[in-house]
PDB file of N, CA and C in Angstrom:
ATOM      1  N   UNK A   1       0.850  -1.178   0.000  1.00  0.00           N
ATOM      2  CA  UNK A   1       0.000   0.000   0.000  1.00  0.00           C
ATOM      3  C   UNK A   1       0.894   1.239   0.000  1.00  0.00           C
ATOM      4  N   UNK A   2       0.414   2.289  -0.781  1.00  0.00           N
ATOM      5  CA  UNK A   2       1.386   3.254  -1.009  1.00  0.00           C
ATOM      6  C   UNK A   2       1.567   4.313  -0.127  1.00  0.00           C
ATOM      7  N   UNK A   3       0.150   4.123   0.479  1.00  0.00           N
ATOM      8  CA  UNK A   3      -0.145   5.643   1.685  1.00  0.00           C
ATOM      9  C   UNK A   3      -0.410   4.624   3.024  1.00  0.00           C
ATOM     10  N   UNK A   4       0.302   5.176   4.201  1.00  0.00           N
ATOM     11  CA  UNK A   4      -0.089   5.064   5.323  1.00  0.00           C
ATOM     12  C   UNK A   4      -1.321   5.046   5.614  1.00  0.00           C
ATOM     13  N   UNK A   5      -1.600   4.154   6.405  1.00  0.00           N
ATOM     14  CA  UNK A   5      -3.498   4.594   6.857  1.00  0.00           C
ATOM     15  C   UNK A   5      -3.614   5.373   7.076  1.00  0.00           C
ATOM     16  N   UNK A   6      -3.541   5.767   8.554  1.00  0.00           N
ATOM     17  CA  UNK A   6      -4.574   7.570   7.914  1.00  0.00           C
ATOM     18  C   UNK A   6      -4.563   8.849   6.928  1.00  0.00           C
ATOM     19  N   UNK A   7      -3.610   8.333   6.368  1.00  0.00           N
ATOM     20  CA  UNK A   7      -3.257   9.275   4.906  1.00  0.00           C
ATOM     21  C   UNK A   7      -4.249   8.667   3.922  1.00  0.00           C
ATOM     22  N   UNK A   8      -4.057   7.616   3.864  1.00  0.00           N
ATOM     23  CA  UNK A   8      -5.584   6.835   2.755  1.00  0.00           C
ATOM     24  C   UNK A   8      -6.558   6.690   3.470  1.00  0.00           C
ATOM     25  N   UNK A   9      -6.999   7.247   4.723  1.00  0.00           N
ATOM     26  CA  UNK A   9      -8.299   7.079   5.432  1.00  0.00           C
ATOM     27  C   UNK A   9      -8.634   8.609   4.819  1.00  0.00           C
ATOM     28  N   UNK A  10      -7.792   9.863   4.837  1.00  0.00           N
ATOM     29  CA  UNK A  10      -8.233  10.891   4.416  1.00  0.00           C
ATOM     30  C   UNK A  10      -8.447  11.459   3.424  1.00  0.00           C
ATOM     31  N   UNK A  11      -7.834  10.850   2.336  1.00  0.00           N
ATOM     32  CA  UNK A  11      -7.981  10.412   1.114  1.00  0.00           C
ATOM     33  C   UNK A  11      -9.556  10.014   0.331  1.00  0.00           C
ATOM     34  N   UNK A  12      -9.516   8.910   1.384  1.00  0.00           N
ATOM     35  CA  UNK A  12     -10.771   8.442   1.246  1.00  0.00           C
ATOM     36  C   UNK A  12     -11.742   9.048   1.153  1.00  0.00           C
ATOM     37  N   UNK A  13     -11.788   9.529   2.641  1.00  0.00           N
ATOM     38  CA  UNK A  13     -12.654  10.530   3.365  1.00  0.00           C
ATOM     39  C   UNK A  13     -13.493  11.952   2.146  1.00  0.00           C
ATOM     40  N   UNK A  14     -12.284  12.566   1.851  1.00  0.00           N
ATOM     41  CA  UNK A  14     -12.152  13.295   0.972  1.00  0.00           C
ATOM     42  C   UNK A  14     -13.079  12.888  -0.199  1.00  0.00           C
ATOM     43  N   UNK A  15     -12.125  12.273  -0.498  1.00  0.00           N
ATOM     44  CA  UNK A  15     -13.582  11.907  -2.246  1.00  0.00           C
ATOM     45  C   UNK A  15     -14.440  11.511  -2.023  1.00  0.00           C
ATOM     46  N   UNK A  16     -14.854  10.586  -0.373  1.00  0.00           N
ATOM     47  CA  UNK A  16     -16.708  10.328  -0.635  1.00  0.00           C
ATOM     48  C   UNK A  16     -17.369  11.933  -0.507  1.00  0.00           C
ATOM     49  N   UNK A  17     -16.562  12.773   0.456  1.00  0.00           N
ATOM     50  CA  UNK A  17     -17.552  14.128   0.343  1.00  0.00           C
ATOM     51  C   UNK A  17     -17.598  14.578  -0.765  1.00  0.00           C
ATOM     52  N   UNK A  18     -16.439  14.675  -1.712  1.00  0.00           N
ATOM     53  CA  UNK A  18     -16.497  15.290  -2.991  1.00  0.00           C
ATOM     54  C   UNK A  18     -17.646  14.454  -4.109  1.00  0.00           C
ATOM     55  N   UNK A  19     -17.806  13.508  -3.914  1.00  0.00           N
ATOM     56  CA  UNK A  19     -18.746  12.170  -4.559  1.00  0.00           C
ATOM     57  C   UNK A  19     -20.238  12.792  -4.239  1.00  0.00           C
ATOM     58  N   UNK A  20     -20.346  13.174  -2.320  1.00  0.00           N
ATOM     59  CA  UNK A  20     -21.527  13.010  -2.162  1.00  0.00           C
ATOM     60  C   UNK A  20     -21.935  14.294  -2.642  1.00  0.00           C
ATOM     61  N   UNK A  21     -21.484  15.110  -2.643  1.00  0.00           N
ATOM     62  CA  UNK A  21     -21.715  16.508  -3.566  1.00  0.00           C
ATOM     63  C   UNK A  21     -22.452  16.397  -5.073  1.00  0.00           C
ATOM     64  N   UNK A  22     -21.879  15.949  -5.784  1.00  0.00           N
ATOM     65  CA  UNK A  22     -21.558  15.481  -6.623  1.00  0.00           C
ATOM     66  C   UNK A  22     -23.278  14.738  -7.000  1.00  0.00           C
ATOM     67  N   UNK A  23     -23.285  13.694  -6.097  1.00  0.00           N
ATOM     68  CA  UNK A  23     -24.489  12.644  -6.317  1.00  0.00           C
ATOM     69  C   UNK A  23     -25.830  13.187  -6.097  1.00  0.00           C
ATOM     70  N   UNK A  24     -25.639  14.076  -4.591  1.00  0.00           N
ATOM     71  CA  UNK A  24     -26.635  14.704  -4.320  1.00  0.00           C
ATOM     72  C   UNK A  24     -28.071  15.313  -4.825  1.00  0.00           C
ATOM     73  N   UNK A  25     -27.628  16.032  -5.897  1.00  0.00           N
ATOM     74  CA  UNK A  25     -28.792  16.516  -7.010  1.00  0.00           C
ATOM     75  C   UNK A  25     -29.185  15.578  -7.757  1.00  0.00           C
ATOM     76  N   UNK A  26     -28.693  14.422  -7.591  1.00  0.00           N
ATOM     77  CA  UNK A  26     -29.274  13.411  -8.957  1.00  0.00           C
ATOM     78  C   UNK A  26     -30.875  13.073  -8.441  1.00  0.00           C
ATOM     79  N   UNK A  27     -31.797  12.712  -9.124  1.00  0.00           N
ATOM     80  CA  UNK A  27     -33.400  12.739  -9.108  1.00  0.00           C
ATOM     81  C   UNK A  27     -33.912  13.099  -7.829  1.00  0.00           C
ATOM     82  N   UNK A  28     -33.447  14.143  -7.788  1.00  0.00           N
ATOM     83  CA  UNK A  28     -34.304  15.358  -6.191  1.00  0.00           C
ATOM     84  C   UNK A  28     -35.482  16.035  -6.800  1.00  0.00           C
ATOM     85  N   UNK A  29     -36.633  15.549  -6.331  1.00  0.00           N
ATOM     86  CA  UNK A  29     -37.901  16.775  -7.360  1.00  0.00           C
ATOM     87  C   UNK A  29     -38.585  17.173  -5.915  1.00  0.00           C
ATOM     88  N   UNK A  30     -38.704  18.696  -6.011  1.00  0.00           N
ATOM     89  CA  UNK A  30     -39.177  19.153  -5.208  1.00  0.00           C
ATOM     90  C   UNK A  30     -40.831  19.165  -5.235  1.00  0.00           C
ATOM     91  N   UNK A  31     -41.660  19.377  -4.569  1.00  0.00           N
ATOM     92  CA  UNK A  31     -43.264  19.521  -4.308  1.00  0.00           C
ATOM     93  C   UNK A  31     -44.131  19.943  -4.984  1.00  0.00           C
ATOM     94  N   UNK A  32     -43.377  21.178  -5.397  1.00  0.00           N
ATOM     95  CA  UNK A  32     -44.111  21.485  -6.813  1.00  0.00           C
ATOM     96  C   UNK A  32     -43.951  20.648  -7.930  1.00  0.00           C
ATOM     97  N   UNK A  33     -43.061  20.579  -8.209  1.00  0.00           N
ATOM     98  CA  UNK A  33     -42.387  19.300  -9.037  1.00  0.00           C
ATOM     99  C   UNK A  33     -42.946  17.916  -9.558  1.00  0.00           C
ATOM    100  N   UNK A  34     -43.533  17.533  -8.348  1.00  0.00           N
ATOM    101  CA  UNK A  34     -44.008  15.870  -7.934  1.00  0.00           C
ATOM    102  C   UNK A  34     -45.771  16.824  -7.892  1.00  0.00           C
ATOM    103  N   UNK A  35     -46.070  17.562  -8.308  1.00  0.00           N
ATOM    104  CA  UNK A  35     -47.933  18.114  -8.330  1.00  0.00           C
ATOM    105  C   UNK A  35     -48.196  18.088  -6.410  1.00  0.00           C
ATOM    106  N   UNK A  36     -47.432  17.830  -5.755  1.00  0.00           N
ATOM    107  CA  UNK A  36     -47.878  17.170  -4.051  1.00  0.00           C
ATOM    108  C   UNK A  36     -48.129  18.921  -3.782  1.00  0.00           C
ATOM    109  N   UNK A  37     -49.099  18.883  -2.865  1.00  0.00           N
ATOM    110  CA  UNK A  37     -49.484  19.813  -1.815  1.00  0.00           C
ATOM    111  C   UNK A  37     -48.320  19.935  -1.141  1.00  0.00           C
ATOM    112  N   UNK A  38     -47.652  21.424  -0.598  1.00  0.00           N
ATOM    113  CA  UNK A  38     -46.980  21.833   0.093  1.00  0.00           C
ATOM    114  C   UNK A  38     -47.384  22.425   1.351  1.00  0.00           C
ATOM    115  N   UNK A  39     -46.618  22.058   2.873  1.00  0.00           N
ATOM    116  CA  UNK A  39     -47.147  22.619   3.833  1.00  0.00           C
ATOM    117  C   UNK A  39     -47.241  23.866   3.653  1.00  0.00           C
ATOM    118  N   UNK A  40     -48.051  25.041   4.529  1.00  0.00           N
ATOM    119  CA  UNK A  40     -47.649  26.413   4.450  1.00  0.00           C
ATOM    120  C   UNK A  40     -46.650  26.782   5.087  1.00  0.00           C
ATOM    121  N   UNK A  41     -44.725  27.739   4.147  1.00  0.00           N
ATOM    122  CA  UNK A  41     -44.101  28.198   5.389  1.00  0.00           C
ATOM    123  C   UNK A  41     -43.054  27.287   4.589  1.00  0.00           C
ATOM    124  N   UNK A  42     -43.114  26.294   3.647  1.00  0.00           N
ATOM    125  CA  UNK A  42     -42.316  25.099   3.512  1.00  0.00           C
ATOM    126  C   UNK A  42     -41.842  25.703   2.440  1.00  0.00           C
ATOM    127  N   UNK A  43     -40.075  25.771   2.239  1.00  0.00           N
ATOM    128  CA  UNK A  43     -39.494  26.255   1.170  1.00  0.00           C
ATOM    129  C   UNK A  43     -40.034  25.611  -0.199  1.00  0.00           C
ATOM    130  N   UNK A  44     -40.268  25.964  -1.059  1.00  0.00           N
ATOM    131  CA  UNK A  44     -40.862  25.807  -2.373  1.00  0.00           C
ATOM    132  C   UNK A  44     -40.080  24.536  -3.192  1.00  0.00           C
ATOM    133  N   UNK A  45     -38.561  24.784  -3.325  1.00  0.00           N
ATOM    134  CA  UNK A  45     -37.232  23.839  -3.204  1.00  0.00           C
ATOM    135  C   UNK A  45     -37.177  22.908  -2.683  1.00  0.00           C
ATOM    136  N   UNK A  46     -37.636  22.438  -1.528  1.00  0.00           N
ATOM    137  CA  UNK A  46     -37.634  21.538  -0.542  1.00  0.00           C
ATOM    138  C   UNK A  46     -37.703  20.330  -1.107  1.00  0.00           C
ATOM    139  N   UNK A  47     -36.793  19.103  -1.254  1.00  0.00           N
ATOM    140  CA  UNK A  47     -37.145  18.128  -2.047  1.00  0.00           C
ATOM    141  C   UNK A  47     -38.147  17.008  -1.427  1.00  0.00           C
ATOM    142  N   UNK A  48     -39.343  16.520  -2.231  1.00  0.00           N
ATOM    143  CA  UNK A  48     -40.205  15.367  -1.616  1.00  0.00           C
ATOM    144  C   UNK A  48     -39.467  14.186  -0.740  1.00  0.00           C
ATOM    145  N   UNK A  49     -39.072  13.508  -1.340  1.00  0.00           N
ATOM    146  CA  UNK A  49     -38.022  12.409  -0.917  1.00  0.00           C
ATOM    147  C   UNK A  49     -36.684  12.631  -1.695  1.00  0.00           C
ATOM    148  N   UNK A  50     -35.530  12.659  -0.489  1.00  0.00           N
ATOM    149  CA  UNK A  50     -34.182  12.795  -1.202  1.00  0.00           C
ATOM    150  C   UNK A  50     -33.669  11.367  -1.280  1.00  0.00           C
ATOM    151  N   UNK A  51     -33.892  10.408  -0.419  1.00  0.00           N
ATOM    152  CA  UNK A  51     -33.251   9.041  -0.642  1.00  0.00           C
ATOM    153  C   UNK A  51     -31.683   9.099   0.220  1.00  0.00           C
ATOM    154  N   UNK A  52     -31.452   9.841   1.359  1.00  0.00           N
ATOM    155  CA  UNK A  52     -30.073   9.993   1.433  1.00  0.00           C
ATOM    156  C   UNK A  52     -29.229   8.835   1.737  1.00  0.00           C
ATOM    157  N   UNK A  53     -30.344   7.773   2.277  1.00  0.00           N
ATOM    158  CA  UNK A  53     -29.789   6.644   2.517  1.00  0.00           C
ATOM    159  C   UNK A  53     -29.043   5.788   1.273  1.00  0.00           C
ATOM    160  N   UNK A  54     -29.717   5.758   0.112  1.00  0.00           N
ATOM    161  CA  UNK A  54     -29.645   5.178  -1.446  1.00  0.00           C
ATOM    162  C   UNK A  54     -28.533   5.927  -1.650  1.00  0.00           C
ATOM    163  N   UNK A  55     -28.012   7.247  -1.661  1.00  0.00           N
ATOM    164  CA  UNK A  55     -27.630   7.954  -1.926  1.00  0.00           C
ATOM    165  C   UNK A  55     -26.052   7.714  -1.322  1.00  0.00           C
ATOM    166  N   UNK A  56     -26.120   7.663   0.003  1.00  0.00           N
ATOM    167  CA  UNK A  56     -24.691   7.417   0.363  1.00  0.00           C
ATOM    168  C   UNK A  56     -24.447   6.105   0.275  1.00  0.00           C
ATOM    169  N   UNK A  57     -24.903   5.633  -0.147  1.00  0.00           N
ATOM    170  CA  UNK A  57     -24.491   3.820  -0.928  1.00  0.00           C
ATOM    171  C   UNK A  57     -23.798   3.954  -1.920  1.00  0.00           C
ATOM    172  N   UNK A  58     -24.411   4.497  -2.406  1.00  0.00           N
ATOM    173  CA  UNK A  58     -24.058   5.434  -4.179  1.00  0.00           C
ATOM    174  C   UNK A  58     -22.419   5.740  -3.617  1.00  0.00           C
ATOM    175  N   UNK A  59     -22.464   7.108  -2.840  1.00  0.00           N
ATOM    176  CA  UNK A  59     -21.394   7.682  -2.656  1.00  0.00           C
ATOM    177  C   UNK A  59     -20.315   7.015  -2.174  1.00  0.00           C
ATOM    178  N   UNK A  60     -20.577   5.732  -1.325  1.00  0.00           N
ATOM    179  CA  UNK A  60     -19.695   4.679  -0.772  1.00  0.00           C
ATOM    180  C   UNK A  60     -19.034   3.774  -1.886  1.00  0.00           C
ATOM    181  N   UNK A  61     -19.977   3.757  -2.628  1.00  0.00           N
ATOM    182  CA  UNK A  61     -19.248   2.814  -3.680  1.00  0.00           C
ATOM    183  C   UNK A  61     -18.145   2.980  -4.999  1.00  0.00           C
ATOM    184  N   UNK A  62     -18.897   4.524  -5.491  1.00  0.00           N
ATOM    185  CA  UNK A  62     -18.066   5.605  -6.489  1.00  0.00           C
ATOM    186  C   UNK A  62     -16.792   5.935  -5.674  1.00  0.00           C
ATOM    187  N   UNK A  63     -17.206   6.140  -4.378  1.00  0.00           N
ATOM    188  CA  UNK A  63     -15.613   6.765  -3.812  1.00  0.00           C
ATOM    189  C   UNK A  63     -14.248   5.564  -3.440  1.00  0.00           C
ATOM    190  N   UNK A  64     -15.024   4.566  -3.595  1.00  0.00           N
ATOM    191  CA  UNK A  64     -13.943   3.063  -3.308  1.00  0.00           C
ATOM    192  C   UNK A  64     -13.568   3.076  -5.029  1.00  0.00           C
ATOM    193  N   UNK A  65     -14.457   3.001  -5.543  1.00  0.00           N
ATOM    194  CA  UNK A  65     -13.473   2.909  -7.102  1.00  0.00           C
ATOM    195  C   UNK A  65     -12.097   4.516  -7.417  1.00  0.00           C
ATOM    196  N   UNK A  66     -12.950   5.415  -7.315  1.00  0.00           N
ATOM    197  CA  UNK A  66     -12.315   5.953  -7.280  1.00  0.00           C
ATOM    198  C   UNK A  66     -11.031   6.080  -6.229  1.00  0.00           C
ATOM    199  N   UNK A  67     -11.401   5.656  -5.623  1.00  0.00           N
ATOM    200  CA  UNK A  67      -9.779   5.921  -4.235  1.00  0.00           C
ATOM    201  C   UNK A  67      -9.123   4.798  -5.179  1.00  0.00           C
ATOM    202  N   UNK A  68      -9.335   3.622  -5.343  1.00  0.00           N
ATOM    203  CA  UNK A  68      -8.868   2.302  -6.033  1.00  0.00           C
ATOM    204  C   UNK A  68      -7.980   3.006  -7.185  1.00  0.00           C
ATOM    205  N   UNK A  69      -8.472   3.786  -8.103  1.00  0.00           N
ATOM    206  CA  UNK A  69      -7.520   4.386  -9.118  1.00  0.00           C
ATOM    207  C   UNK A  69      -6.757   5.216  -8.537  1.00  0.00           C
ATOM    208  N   UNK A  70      -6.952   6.086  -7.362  1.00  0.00           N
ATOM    209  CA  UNK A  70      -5.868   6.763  -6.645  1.00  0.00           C
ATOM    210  C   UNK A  70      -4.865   5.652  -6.043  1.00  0.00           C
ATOM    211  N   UNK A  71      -5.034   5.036  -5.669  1.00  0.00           N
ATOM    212  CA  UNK A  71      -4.351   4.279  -4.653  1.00  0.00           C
ATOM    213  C   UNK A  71      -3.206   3.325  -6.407  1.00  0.00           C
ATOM    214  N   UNK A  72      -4.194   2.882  -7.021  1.00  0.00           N
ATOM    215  CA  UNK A  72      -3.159   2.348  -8.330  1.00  0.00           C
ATOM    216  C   UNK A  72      -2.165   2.997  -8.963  1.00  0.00           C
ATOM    217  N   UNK A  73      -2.631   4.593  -9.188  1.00  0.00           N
ATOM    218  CA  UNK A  73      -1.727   5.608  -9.672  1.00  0.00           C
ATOM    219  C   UNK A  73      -0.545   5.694  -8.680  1.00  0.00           C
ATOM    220  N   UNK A  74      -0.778   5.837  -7.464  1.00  0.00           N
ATOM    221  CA  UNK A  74       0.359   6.010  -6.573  1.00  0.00           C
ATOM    222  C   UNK A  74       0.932   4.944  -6.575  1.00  0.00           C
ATOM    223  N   UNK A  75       1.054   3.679  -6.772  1.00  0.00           N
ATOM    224  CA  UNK A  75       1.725   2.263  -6.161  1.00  0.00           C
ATOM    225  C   UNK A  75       2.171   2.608  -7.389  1.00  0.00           C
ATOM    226  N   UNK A  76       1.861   2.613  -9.257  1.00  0.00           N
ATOM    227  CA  UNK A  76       2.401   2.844 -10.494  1.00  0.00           C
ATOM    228  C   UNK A  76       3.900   4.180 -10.150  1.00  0.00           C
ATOM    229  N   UNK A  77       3.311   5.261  -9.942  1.00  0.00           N
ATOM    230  CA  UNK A  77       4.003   6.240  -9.614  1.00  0.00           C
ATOM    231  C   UNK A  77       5.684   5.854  -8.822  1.00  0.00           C
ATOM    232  N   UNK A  78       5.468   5.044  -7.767  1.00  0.00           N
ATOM    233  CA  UNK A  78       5.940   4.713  -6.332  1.00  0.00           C
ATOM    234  C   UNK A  78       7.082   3.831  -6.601  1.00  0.00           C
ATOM    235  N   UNK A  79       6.790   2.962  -8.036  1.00  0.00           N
ATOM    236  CA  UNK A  79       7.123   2.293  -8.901  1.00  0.00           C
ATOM    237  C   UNK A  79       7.478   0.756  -7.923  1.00  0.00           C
TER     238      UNK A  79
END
């Protein structure tokens, strides 16, 4: 392994936030959006269901491939 653990724990770390950014907006429809009645007072934006759970699955999995090509480039690099 090319990086110390907590150097590839932060690594890690790093690209799932950059991932979950990233993933976040994918099929978010807000209230108006979906025809649904909105409470009164309730931002207009507000998404119906975001899925964040689905979502950081998503982000767990994109960010292991991706660290995987980081982590390959460096061991290539490291020679």
């Amino acid at each position: 392994m090319p990086f110390p653990l907590p150097l590839a724990l932060a690594i890690y770390v790093t690209i799932w936030w950059i991932v979950l950014f990233a993933v976040l907006p994918l099929g978010v429809r807000s209230a108006e959006e979906a025809g649904e009645e909105r409470p009164e007072g309730s931002d207009p934006g507000a998404p119906v269901a975001p899925q964040l759970a689905r979502k950081a699955a998503i982000t767990t999995v994109v960010a292991a491939i991706i660290f995987g090509f980081v982590a390959l480039a460096a061991n290539y690099v490291a020679g």
